[in-house]
N, C-alpha and C. Protein backbone atom coordinates (compact mmCIF):
# COMPACT_ATOMS: atom_id res chain seq x y z
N UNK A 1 -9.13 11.33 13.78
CA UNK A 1 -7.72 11.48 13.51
C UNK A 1 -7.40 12.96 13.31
N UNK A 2 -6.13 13.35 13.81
CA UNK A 2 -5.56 15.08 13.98
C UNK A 2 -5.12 14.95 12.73
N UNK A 3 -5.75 16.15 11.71
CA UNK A 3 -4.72 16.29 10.54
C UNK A 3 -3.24 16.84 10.98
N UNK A 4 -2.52 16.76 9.78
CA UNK A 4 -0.95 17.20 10.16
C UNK A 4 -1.10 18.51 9.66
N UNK A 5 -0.33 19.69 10.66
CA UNK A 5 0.10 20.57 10.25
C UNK A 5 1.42 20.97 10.08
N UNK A 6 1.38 22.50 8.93
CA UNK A 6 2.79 22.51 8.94
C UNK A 6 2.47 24.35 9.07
N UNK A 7 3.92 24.53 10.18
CA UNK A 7 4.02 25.98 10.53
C UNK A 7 5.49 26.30 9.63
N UNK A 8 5.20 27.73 8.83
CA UNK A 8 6.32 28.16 8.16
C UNK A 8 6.92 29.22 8.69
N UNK A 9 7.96 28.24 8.52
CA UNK A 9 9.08 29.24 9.76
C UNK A 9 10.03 29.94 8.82
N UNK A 10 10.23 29.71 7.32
CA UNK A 10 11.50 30.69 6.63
C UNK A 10 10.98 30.39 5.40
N UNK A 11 10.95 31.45 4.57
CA UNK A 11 10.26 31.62 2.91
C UNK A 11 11.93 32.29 2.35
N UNK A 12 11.99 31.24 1.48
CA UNK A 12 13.22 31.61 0.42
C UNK A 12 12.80 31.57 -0.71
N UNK A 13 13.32 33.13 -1.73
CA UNK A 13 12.75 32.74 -3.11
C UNK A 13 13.98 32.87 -4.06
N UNK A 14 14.31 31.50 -4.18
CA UNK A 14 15.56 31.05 -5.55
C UNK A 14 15.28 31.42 -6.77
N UNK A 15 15.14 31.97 -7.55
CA UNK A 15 15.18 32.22 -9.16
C UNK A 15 15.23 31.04 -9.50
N UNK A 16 16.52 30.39 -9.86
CA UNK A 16 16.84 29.36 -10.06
C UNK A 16 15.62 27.90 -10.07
N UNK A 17 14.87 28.20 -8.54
CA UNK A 17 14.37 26.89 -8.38
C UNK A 17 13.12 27.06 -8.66
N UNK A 18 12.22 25.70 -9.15
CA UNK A 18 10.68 25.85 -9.76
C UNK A 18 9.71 26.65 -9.08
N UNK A 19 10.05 27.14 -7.55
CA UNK A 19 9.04 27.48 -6.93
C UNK A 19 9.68 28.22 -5.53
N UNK A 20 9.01 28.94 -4.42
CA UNK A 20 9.12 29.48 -3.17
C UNK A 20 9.59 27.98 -2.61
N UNK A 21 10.39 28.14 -1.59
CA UNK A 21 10.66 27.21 -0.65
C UNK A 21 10.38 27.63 0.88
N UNK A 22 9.66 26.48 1.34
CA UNK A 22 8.97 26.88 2.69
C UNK A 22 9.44 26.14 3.37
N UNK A 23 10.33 26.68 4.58
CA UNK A 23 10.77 25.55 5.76
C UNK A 23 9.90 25.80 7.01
N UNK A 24 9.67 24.71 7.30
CA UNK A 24 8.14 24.62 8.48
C UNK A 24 8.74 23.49 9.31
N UNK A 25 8.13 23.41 10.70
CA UNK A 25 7.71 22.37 10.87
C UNK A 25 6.15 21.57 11.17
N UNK A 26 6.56 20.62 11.13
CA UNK A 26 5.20 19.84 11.02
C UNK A 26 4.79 19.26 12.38
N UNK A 27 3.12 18.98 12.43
CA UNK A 27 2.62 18.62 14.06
C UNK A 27 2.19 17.87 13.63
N UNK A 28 1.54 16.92 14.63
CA UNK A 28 0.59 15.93 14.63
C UNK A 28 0.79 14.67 13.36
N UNK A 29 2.14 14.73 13.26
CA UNK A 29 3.17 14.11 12.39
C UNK A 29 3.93 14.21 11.15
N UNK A 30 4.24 13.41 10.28
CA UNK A 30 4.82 13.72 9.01
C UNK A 30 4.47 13.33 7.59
N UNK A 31 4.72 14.13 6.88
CA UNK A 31 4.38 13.99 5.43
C UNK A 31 4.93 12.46 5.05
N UNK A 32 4.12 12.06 4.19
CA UNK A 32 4.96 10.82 3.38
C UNK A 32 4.75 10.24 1.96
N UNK A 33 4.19 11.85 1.49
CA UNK A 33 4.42 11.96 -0.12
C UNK A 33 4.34 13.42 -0.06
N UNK A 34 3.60 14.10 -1.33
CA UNK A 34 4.12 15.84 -1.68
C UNK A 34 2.11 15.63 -1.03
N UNK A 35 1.90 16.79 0.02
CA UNK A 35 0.17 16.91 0.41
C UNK A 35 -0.11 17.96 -0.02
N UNK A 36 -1.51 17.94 0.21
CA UNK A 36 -2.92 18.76 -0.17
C UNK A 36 -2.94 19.66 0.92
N UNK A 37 -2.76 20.70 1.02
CA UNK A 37 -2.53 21.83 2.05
C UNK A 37 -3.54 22.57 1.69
N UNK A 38 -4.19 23.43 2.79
CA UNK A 38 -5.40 24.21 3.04
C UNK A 38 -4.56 25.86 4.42
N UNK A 39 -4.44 26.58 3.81
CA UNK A 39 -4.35 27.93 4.51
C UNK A 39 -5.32 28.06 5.43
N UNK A 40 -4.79 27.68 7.11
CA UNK A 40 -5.91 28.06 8.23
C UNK A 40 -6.64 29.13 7.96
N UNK A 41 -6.04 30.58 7.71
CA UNK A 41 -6.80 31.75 7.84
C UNK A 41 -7.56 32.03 6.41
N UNK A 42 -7.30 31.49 5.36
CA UNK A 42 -7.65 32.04 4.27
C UNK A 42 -8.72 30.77 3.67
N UNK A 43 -8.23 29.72 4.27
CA UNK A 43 -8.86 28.39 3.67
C UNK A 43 -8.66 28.04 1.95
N UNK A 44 -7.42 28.79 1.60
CA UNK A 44 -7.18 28.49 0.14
C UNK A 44 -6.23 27.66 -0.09
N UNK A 45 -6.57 26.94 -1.08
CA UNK A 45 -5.64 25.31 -1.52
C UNK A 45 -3.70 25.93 -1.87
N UNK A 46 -3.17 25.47 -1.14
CA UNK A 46 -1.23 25.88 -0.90
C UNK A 46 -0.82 24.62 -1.98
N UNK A 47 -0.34 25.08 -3.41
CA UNK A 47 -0.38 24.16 -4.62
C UNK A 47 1.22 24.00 -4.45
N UNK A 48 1.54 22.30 -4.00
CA UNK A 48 2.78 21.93 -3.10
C UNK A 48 3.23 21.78 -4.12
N UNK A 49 4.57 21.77 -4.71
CA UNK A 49 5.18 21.34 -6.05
C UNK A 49 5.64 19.77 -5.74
N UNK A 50 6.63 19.65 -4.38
CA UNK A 50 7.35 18.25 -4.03
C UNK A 50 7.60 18.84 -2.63
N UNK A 51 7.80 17.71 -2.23
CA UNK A 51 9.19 18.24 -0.54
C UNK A 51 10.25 17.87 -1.23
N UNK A 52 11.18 18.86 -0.68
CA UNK A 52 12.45 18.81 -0.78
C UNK A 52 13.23 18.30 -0.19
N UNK A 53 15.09 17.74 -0.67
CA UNK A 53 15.98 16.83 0.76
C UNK A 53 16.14 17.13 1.75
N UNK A 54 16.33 16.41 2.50
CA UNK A 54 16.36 16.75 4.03
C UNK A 54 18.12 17.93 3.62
N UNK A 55 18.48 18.76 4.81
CA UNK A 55 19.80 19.46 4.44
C UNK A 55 20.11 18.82 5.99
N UNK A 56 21.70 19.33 6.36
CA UNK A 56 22.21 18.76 7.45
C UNK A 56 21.26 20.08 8.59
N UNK A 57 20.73 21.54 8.52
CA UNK A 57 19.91 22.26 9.00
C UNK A 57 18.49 21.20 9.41
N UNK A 58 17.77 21.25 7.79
CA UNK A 58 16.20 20.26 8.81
C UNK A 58 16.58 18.77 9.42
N UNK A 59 17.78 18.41 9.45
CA UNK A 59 17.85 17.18 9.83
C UNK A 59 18.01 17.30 11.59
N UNK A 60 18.84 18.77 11.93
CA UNK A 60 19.54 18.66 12.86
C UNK A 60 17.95 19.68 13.98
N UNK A 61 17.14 19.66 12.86
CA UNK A 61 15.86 20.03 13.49
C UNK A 61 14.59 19.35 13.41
N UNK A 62 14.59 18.85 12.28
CA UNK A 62 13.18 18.34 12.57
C UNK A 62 12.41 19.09 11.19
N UNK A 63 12.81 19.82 10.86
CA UNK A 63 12.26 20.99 9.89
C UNK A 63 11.87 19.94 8.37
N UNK A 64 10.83 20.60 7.92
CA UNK A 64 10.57 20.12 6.48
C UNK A 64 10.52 21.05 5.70
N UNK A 65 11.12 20.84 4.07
CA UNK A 65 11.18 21.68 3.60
C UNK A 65 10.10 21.57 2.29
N UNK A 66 9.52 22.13 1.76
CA UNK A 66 8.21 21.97 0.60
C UNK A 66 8.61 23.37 -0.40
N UNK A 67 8.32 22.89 -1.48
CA UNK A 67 8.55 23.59 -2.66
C UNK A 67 7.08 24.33 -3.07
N UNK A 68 6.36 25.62 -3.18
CA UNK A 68 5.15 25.86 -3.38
C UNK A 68 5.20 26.98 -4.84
N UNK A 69 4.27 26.81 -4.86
CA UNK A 69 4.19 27.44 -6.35
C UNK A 69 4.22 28.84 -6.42
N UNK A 70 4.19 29.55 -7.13
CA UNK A 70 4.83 30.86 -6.72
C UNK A 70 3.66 31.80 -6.90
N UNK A 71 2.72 31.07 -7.55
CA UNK A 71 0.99 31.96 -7.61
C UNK A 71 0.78 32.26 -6.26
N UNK A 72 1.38 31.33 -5.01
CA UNK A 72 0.81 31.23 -4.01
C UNK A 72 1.40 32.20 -3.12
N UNK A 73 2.38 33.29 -3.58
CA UNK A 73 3.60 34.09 -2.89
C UNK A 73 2.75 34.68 -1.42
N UNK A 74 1.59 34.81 -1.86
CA UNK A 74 1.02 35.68 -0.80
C UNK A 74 0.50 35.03 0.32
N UNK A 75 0.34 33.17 0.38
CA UNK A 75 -0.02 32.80 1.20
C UNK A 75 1.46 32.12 2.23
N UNK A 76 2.58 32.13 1.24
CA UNK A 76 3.80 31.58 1.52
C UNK A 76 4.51 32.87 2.09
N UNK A 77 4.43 32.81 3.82
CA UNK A 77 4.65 34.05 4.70
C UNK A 77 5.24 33.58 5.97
N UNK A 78 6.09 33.92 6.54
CA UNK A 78 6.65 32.99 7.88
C UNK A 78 5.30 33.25 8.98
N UNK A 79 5.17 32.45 9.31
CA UNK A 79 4.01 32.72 10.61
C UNK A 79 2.99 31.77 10.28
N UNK A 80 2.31 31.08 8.89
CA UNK A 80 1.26 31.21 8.02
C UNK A 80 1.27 29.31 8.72
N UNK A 81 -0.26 29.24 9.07
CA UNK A 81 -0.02 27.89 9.11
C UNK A 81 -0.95 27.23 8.56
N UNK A 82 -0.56 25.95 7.74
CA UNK A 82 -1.10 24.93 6.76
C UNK A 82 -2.13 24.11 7.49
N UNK A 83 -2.71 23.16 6.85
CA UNK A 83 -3.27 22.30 7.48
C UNK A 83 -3.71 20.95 6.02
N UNK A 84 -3.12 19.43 6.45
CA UNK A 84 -3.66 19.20 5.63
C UNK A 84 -4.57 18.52 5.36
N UNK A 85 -5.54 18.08 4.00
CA UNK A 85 -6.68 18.14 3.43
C UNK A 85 -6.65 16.02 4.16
């Protein structure tokens, strides 16, 4: 079985909100709770907080959006791709 990946395509950082927000999309299918993510290049654990609501943007794409912890700022980079555990 292909794990699912997720490619991050836009890093927003809200004050406001618990964590970095990462909009990606995902391959080899879709999330269907908050996952265990592994950094291709670095191989270090991406500590997911939740996914976030769909907006009328990831709906009208396909896009997922994930909430990550903010220890992780340096792995949360547009280009950066996940893989999960």
């Amino acid at each position: 079985m292909t794990a699912i990946q997720f490619h991050v395509n836009e890093v927003f950082d809200i004050p406001t909100r618990g964590g970095l927000i990462a909009v990606g999309s995902t391959r080899n299918g879709d999330f269907v709770s908050v996952p265990r993510l592994r950094d291709d290049a670095s191989g270090q654990t991406i500590h997911v907080l939740g996914v976030d609501h769909p907006t009328p943007r990831t709906q009208r794409t396909g896009e997922t959006i994930l909430v990550v912890d903010r220890a992780d700022a340096d792995l949360v980079q547009v280009g950066r791709l996940w893989t999960a555990e």
